[in-house]
PDB file of N, CA and C in Angstrom:
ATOM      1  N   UNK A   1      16.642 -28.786  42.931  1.00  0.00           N
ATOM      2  CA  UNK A   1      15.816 -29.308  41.862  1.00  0.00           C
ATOM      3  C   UNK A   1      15.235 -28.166  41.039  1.00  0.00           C
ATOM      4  N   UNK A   2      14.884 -28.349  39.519  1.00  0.00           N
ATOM      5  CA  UNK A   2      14.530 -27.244  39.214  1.00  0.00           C
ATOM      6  C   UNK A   2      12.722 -27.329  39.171  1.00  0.00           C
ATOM      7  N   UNK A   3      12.455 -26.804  39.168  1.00  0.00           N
ATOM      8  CA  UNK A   3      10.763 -26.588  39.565  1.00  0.00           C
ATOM      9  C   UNK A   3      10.388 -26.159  38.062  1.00  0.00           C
ATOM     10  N   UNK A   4       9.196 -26.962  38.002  1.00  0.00           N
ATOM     11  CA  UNK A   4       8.501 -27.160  36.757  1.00  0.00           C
ATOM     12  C   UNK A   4       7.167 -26.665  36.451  1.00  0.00           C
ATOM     13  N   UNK A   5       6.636 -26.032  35.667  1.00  0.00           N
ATOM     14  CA  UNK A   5       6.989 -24.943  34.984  1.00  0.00           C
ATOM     15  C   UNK A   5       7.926 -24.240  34.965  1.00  0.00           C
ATOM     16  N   UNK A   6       8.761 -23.883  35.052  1.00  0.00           N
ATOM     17  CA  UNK A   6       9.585 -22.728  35.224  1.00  0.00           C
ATOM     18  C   UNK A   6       9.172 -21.446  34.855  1.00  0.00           C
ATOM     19  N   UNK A   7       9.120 -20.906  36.620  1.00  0.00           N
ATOM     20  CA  UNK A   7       8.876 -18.846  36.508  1.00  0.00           C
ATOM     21  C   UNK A   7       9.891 -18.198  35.593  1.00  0.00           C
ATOM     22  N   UNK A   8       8.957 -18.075  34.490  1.00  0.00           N
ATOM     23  CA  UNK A   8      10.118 -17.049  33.845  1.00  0.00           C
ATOM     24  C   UNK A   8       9.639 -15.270  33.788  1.00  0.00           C
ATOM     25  N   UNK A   9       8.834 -15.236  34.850  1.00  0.00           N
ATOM     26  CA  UNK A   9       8.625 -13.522  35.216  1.00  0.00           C
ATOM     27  C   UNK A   9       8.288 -12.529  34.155  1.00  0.00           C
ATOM     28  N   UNK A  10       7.866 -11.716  34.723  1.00  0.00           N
ATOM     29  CA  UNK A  10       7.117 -10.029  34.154  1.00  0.00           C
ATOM     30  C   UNK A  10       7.705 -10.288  32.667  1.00  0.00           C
ATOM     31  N   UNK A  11       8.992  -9.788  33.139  1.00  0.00           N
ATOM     32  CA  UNK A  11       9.857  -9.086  32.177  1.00  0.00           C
ATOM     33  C   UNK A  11      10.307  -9.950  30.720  1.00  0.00           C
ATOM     34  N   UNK A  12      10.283 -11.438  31.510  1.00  0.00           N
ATOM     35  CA  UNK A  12      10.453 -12.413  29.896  1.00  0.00           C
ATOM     36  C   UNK A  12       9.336 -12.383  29.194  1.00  0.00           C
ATOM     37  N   UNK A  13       8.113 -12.641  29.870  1.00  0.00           N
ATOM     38  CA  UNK A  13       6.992 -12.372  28.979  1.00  0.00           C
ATOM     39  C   UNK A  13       6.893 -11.516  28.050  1.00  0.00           C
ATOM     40  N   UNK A  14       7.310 -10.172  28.352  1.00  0.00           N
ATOM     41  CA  UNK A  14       6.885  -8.923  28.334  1.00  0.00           C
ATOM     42  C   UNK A  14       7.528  -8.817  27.100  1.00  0.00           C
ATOM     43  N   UNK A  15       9.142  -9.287  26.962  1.00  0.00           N
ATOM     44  CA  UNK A  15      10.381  -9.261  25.591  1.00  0.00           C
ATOM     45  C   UNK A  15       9.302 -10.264  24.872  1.00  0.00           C
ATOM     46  N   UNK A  16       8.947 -11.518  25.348  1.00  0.00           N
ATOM     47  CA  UNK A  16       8.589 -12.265  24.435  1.00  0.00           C
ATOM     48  C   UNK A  16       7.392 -11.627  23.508  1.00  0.00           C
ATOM     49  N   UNK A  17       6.462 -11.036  24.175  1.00  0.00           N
ATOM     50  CA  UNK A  17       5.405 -10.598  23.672  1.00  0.00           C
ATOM     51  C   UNK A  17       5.636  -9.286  22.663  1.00  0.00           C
ATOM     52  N   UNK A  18       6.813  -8.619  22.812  1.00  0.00           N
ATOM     53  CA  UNK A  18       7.489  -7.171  21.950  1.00  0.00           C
ATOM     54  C   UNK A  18       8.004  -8.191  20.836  1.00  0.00           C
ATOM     55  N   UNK A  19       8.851  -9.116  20.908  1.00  0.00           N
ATOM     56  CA  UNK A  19       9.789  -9.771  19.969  1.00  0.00           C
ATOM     57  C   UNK A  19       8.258 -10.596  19.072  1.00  0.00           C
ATOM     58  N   UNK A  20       7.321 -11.342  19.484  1.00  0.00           N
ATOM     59  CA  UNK A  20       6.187 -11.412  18.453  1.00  0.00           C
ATOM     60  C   UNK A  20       5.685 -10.323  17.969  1.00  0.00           C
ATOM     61  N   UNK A  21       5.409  -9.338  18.179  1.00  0.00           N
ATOM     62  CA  UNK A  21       4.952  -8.612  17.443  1.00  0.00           C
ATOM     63  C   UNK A  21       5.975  -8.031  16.246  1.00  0.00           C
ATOM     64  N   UNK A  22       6.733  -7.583  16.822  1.00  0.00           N
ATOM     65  CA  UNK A  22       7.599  -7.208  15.901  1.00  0.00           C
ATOM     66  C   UNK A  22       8.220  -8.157  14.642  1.00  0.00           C
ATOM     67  N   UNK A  23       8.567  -9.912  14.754  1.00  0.00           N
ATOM     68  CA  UNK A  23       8.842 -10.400  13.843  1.00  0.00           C
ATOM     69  C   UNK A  23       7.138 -10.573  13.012  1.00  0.00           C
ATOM     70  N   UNK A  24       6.173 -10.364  13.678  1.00  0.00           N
ATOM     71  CA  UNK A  24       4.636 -10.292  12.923  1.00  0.00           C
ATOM     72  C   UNK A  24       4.868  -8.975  11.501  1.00  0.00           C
ATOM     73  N   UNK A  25       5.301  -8.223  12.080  1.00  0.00           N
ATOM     74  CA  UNK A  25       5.285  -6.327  11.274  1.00  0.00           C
ATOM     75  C   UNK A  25       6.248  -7.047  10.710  1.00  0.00           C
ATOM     76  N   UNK A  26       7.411  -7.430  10.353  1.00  0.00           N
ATOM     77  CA  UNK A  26       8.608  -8.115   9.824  1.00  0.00           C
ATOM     78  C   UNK A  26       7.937  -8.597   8.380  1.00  0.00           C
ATOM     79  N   UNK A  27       7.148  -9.248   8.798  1.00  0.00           N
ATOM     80  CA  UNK A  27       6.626 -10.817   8.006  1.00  0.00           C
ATOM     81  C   UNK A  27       5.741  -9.750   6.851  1.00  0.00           C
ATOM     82  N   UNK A  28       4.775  -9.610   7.488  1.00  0.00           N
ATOM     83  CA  UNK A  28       3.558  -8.482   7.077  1.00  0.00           C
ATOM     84  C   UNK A  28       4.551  -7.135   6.039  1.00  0.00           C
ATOM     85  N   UNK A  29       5.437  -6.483   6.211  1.00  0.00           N
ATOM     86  CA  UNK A  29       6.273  -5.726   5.265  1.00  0.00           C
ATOM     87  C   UNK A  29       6.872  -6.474   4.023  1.00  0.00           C
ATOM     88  N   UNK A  30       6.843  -7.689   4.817  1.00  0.00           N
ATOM     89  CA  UNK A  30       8.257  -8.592   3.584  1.00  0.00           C
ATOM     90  C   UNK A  30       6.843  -9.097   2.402  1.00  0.00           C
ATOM     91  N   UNK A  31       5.709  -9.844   3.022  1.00  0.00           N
ATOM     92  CA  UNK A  31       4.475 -10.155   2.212  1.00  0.00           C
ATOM     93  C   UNK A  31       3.873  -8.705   1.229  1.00  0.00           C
ATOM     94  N   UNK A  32       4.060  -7.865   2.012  1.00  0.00           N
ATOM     95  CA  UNK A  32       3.585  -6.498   1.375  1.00  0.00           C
ATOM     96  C   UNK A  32       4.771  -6.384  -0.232  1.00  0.00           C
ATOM     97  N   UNK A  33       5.683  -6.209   0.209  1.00  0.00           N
ATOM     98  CA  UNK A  33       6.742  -5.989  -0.219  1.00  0.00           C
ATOM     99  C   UNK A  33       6.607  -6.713  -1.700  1.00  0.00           C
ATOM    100  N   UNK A  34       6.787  -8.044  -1.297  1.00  0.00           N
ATOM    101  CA  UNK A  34       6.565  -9.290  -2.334  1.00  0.00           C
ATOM    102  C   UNK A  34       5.417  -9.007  -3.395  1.00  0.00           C
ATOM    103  N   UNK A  35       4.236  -8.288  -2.432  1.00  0.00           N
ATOM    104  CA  UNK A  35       3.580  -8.634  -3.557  1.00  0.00           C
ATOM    105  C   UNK A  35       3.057  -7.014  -4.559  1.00  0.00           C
ATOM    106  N   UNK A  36       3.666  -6.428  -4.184  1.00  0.00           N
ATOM    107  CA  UNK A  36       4.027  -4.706  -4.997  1.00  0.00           C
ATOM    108  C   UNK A  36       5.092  -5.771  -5.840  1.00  0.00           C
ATOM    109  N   UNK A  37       5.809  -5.967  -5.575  1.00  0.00           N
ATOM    110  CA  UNK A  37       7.096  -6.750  -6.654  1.00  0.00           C
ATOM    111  C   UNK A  37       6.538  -7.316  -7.525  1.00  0.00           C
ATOM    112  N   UNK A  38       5.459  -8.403  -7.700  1.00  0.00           N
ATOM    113  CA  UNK A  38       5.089  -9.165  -8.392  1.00  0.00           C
ATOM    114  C   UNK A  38       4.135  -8.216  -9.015  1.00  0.00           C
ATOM    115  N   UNK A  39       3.431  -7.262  -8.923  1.00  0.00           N
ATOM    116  CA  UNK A  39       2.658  -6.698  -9.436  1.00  0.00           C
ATOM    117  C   UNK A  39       3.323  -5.282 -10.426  1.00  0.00           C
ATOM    118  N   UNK A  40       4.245  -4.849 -10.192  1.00  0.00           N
ATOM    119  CA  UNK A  40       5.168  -4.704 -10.780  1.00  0.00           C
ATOM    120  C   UNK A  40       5.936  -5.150 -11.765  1.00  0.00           C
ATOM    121  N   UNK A  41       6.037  -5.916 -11.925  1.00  0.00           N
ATOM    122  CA  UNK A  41       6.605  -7.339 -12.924  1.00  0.00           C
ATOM    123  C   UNK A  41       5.708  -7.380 -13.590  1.00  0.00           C
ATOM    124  N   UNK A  42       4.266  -7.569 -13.075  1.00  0.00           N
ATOM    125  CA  UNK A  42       3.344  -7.791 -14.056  1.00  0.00           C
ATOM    126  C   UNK A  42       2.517  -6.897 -14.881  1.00  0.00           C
ATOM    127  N   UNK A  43       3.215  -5.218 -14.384  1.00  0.00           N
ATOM    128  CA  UNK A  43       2.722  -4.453 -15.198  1.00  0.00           C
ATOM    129  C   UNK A  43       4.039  -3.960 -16.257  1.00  0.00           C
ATOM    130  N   UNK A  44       5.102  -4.284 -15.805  1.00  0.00           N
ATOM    131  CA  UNK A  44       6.418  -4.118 -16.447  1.00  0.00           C
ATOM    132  C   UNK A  44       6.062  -4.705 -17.863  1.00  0.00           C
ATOM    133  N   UNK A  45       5.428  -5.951 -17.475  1.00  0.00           N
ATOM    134  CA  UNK A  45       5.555  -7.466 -18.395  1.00  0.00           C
ATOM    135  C   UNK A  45       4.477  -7.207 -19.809  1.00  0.00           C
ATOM    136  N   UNK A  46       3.194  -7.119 -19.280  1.00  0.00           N
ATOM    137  CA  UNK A  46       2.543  -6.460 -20.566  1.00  0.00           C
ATOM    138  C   UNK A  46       2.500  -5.587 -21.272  1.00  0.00           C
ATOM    139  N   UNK A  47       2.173  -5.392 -22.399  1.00  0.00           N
ATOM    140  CA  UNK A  47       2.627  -4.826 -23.692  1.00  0.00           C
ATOM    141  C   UNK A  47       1.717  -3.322 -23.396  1.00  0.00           C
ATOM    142  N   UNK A  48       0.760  -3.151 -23.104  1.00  0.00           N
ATOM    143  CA  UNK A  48      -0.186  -2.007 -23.600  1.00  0.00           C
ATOM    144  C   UNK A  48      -1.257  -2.849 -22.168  1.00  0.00           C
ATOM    145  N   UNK A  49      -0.961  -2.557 -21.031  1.00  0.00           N
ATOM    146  CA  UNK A  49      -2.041  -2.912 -19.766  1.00  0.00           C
ATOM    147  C   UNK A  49      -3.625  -2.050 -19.679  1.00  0.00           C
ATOM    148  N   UNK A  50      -3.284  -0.405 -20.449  1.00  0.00           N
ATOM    149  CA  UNK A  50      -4.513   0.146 -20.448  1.00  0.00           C
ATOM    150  C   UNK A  50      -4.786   0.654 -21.457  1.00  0.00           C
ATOM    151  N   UNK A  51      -4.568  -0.380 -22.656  1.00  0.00           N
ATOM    152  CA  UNK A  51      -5.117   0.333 -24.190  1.00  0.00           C
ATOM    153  C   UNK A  51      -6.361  -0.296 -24.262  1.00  0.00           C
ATOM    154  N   UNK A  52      -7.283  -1.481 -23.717  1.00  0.00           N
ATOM    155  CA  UNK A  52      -8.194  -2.117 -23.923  1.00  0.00           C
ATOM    156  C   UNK A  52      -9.140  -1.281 -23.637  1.00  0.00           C
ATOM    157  N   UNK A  53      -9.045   0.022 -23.015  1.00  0.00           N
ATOM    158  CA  UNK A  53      -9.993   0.587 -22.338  1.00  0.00           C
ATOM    159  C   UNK A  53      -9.942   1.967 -23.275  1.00  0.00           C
ATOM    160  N   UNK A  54      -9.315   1.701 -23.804  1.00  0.00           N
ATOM    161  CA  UNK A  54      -8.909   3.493 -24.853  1.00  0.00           C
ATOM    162  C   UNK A  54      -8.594   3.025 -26.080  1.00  0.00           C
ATOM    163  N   UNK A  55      -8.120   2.205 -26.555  1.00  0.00           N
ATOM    164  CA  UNK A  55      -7.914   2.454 -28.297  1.00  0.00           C
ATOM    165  C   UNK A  55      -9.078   1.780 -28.903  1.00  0.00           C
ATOM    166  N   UNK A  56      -9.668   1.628 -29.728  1.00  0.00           N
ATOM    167  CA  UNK A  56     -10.736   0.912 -30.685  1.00  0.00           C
ATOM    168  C   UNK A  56     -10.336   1.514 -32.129  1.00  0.00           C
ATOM    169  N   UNK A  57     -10.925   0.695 -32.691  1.00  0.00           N
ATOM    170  CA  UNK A  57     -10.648   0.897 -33.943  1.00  0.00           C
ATOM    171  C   UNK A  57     -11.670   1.679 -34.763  1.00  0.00           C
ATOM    172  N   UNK A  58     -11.683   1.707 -35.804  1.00  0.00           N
ATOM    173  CA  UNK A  58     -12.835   2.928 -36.447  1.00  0.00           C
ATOM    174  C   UNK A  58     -13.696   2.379 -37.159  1.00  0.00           C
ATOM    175  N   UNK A  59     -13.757   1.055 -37.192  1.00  0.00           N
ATOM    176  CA  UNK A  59     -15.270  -0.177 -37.591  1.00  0.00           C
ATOM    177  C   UNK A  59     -16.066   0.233 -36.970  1.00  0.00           C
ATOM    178  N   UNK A  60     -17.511   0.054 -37.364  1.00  0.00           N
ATOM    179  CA  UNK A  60     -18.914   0.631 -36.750  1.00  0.00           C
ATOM    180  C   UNK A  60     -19.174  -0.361 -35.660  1.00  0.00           C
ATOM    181  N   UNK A  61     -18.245  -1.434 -35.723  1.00  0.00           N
ATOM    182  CA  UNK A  61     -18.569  -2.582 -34.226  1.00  0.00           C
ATOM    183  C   UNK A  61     -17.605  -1.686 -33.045  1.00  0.00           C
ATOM    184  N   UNK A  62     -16.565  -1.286 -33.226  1.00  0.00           N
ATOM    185  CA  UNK A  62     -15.669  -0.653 -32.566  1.00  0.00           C
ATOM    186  C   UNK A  62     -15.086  -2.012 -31.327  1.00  0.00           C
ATOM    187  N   UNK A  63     -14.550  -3.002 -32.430  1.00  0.00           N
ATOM    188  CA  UNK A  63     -13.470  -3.718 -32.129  1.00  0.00           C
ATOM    189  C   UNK A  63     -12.145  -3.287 -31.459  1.00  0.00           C
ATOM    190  N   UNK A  64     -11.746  -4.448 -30.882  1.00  0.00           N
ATOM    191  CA  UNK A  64     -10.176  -3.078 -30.572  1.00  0.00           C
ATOM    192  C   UNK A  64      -9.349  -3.384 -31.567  1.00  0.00           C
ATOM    193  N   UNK A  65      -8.406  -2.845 -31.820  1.00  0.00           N
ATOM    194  CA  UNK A  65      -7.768  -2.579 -33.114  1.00  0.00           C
ATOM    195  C   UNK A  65      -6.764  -4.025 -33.387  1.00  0.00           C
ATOM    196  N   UNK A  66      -6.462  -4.459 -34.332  1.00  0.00           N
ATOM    197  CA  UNK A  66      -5.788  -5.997 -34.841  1.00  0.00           C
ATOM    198  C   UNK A  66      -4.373  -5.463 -34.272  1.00  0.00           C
ATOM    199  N   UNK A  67      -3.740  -4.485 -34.124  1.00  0.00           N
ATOM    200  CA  UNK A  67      -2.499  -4.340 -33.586  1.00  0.00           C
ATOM    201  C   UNK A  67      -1.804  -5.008 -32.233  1.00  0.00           C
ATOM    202  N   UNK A  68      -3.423  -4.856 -31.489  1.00  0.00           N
ATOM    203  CA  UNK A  68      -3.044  -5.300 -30.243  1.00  0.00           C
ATOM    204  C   UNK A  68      -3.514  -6.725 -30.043  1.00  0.00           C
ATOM    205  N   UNK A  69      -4.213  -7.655 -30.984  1.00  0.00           N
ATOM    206  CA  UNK A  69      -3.901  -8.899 -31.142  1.00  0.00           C
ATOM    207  C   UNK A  69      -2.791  -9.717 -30.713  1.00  0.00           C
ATOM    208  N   UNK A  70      -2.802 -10.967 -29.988  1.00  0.00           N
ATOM    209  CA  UNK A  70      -1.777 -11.686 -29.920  1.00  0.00           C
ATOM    210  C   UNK A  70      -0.500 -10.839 -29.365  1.00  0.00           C
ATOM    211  N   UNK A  71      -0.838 -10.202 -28.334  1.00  0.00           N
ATOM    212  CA  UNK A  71       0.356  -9.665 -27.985  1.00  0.00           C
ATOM    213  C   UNK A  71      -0.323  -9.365 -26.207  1.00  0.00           C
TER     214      UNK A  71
END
């Protein structure tokens, strides 16, 4: 008869517990991964990402300049 629970010993635990961790670091690289990609894309994607902070225009309000309007 087979006996229930079944002993599955030291050593299965031991793989089981290496094989979670490791598909964990798996997961965690691929999420990392993904989201450098997307952030990437999204600096690829806009036109001028750090002119808002450096160009103005030469009005005494010091607007940012109509160039970078609508874009």
């Amino acid at each position: 008869m087979n006996e229930w629970p079944p002993d599955l010993g030291a050593q299965t635990v031991i793989a089981h517990i290496a094989n979670a961790r490791l598909m964990r670091t798996q997961a965690r690289v691929a999420a990392c991964r993904r989201i450098g990609t997307l952030l990437l894309a999204a600096a690829r994607y806009a036109v001028a990402p750090f002119a808002f902070g450096r160009r103005k225009c030469s009005s005494s309000r010091g607007n940012i300049s109509t160039k970078l309007h609508g874009r």
